[in-house]
Protein backbone atom coordinates (compact mmCIF):
# COMPACT_ATOMS: atom_id res chain seq x y z
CA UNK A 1 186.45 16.62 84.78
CA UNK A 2 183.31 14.39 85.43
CA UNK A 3 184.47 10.77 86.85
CA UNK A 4 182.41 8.13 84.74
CA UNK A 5 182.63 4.30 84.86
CA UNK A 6 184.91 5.16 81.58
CA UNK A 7 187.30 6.93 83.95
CA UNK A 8 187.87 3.94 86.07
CA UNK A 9 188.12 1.79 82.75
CA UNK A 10 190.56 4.31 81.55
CA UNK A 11 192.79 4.01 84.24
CA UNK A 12 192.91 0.34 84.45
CA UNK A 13 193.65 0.04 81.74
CA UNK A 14 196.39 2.77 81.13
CA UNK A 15 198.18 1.77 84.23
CA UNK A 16 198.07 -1.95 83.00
CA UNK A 17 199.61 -0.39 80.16
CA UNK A 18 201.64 1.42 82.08
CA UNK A 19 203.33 -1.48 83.86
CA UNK A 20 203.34 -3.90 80.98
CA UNK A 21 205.96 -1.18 78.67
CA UNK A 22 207.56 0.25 81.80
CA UNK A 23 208.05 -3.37 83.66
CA UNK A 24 208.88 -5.18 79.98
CA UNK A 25 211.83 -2.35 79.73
CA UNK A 26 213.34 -3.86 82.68
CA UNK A 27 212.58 -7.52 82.03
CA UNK A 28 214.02 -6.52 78.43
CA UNK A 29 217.21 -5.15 79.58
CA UNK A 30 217.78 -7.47 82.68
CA UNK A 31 216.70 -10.74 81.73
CA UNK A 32 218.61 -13.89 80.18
CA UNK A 33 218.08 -14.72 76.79
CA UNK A 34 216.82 -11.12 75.78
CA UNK A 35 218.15 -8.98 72.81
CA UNK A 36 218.23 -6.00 74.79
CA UNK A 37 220.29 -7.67 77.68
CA UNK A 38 222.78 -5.00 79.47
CA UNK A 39 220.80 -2.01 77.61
CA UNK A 40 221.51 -0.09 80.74
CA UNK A 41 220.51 2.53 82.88
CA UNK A 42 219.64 4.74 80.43
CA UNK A 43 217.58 2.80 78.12
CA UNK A 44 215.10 2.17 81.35
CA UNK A 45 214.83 5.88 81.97
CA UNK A 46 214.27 6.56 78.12
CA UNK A 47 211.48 3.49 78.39
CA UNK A 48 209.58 4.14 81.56
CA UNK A 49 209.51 7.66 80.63
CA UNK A 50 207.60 6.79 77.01
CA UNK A 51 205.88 3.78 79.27
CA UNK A 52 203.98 6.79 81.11
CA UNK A 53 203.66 8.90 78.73
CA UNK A 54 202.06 7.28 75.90
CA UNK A 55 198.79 6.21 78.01
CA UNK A 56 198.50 9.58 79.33
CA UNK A 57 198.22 10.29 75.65
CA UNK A 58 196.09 7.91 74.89
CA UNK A 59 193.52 8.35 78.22
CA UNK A 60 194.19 11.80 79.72
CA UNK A 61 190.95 13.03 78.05
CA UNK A 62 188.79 10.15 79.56
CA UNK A 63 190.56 9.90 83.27
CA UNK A 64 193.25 12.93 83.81
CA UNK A 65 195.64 10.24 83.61
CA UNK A 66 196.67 9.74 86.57
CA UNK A 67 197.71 5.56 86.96
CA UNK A 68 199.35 6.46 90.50
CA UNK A 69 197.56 5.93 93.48
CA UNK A 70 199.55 8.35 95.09
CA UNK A 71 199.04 11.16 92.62
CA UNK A 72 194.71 10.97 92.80
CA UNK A 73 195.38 11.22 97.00
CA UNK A 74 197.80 14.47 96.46
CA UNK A 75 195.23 15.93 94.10
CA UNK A 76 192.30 15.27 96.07
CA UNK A 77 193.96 17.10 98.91
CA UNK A 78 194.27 20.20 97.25
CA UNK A 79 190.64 19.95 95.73
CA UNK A 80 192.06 18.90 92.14
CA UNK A 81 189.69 15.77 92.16
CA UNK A 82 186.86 14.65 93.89
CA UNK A 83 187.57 12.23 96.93
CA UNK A 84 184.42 10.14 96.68
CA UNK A 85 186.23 9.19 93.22
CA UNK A 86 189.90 8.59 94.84
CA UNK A 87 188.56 4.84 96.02
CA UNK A 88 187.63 3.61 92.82
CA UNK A 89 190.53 5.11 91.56
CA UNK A 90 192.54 3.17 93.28
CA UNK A 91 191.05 0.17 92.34
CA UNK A 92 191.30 0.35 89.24
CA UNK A 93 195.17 1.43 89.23
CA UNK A 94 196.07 -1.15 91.26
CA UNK A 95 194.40 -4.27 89.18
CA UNK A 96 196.03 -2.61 85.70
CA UNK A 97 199.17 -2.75 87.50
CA UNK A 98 198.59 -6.43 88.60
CA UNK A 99 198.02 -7.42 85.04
CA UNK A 100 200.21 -5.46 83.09
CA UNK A 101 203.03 -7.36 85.59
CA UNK A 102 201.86 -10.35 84.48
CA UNK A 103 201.45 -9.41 80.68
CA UNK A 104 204.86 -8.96 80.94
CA UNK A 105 205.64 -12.40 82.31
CA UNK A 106 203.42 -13.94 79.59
CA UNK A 107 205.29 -11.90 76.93
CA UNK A 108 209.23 -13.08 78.60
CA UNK A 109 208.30 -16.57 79.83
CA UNK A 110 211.04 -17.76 78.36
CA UNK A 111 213.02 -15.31 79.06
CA UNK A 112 212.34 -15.39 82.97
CA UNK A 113 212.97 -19.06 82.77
CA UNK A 114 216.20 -18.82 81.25
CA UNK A 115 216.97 -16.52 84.00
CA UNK A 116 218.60 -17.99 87.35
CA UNK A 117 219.33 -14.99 89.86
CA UNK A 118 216.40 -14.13 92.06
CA UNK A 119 217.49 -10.20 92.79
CA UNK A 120 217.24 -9.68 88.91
CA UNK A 121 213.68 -11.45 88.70
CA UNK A 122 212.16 -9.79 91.48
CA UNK A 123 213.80 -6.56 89.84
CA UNK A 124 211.64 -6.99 86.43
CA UNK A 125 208.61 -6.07 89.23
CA UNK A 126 209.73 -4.06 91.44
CA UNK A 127 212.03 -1.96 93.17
CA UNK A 128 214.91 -2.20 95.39
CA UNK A 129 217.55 0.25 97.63
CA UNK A 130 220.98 0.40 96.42
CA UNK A 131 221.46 0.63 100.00
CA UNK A 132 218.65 -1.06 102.62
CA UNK A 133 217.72 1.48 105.13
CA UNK A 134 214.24 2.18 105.71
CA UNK A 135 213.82 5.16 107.29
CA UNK A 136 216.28 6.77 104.29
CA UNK A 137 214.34 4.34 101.71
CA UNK A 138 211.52 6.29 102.14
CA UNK A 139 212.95 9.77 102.32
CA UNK A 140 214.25 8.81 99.05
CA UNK A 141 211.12 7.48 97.19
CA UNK A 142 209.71 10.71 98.63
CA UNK A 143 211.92 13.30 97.63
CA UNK A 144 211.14 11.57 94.30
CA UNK A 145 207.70 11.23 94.12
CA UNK A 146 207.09 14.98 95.75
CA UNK A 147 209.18 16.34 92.53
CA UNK A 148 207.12 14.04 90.41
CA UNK A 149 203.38 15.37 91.36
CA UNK A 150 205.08 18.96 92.44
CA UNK A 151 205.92 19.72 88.24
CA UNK A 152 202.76 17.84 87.39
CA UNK A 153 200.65 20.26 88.98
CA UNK A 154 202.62 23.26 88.48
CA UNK A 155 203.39 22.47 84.89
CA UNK A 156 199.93 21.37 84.42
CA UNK A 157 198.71 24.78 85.94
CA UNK A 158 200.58 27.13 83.64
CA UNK A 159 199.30 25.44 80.37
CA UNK A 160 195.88 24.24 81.88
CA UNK A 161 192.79 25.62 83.41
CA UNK A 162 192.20 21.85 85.40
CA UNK A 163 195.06 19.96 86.57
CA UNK A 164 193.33 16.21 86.29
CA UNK A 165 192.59 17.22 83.00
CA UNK A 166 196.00 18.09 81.09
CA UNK A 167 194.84 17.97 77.52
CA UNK A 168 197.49 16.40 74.37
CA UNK A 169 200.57 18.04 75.86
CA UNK A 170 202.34 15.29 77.55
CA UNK A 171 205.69 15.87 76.61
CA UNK A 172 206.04 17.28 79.43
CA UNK A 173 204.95 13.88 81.56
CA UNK A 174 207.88 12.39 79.84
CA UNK A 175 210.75 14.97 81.08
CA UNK A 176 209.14 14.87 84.09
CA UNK A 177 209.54 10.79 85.04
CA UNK A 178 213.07 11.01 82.74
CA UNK A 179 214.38 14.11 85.27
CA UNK A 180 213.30 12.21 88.55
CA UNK A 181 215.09 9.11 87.05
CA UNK A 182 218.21 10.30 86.46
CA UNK A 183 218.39 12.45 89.43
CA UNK A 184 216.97 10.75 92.15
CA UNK A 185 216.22 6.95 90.77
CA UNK A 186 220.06 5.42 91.13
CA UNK A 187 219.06 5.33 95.54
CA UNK A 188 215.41 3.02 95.38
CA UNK A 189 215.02 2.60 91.95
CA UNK A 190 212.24 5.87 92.07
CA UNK A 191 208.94 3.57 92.28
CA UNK A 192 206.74 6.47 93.03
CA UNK A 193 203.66 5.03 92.40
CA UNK A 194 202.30 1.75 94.44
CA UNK A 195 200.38 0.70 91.19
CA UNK A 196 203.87 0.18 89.60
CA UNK A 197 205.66 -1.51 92.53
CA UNK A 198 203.76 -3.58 94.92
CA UNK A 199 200.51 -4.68 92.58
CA UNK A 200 203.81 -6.12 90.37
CA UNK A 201 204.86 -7.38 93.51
CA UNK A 202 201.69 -9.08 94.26
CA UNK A 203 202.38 -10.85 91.21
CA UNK A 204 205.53 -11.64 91.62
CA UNK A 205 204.56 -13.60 94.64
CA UNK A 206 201.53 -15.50 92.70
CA UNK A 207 203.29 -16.13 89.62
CA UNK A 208 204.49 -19.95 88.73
CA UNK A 209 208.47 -18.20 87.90
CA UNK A 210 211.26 -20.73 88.92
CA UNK A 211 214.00 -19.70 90.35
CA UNK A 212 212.06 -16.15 92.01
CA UNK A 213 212.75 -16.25 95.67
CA UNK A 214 211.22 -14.07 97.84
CA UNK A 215 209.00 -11.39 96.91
CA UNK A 216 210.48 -8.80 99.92
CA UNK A 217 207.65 -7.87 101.45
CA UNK A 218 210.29 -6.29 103.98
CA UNK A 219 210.83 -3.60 101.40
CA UNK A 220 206.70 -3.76 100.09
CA UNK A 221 205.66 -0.51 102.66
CA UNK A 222 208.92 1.90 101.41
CA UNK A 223 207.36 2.47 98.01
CA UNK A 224 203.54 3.14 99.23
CA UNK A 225 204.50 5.17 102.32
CA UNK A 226 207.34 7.40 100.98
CA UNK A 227 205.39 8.18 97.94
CA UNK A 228 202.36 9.14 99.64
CA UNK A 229 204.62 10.96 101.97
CA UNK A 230 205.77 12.91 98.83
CA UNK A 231 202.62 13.46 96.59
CA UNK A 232 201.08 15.16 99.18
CA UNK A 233 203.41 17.51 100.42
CA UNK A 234 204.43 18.05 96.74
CA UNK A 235 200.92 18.75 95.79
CA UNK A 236 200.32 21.26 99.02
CA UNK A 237 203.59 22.82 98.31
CA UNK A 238 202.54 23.12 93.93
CA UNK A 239 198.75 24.24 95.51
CA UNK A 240 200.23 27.33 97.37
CA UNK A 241 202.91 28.64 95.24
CA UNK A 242 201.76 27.92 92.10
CA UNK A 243 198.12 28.03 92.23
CA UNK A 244 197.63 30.15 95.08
């Protein structure tokens, strides 16, 4: 696939897109005064899987799709994508995921004010562990993001002749980010992707919400460094088995 300035724009925009769907699920089912309140684990996995998968619909053609910092760095390491790219890549992923945070605020204003507890604002951006230990934090946002890039790879290799370049068959995006939910989400919340967790962070922290506390920044490294951690070594591990 040949990176253009439409690439970048692409994913931007996608993983604006990304965060505003995927982040409004949780702001939908968490905040006060919403319709959805108390939808429940399951209704986040069902969203944030259809939150990835319908801009990777939409942009796979123009970008590869990837909206995850994370997953450009795992496939530039195995020689899926060019690294002179990965920078701008980055970029762009990480403002879309800055403003699709604060789309969401803009769309649940009222919503977030109506809402008192800090834990479940700072929640509608980003993740948290069930149970705070950092060293395990990351071995858990690993473990997920290695099984995310490791099917995305492999999957996209047995239907695909480029794996940055997966075509209209996303379904498969979708039971990809649904399996790592319900398997390995319920320890960190499965971030796996820095563009979805600490650029919402970022504007958690700017953002005029009352009643928001702290933004965490404590927790801000687990979700970069475990899934870097894990895209890479589930890219290498994809690279040899699968693609030999």
């Amino acid at each position: 696939m040949e990176v253009t300035m439409l690439s970048y724009m692409s994913e931007f925009i996608g993983t604006a897109l990304l965060v505003l769907l995927g982040d409004g699920v949780c702001a939908a089912v968490n905040l006060e005064k919403s319709g959805f309140k108390g939808g429940g684990a399951v209704y986040i996995m069902l969203g944030w899987g259809l939150a990835v998968m319908l801009p990777a619909m939409a942009f796979g053609a123009q970008s590869g799709a990837h909206f995850n910092p994370v997953l450009t760095v795992g496939l530039a390491v195995i020689g899926a994508f060019p690294w002179a790219a990965v920078p701008g890549y980055i970029v762009a992923q990480m403002l879309g995921g800055l403003v699709g945070a604060i789309l969401v605020w803009v769309v649940y204003r009222p919503q977030f004010a109506a809402t008192e507890d800090a834990d479940t604002i700072r929640g509608t951006f980003c993740t948290s562990p069930q149970v705070r230990n950092i060293p395990q934090n990351i071995l858990c946002e690993a473990a997920a993001t290695f099984a995310l890039v490791f099917f995305i790879v492999a999957i996209g290799h047995a239907g695909m002749t480029n794996v940055s370049d997966v075509g209209l068959n996303y379904f498969f995006v979708y039971a990809i980010i649904m399996s790592c939910g319900f398997s390995l989400g319920g320890t960190t919340g499965f971030a796996m992707n820095p563009a979805r967790d600490l650029s919402p962070r970022i504007a958690h922290a700017i953002l005029p919400i009352p009643n928001k506390g702290s933004s965490d920044w404590g927790y801000a490294l687990v979700p970069v460094v475990g899934p870097l951690i894990g895209a890479i070594l589930g890219a290498l591990l994809a690279s040899a088995v699968i693609l030999g």
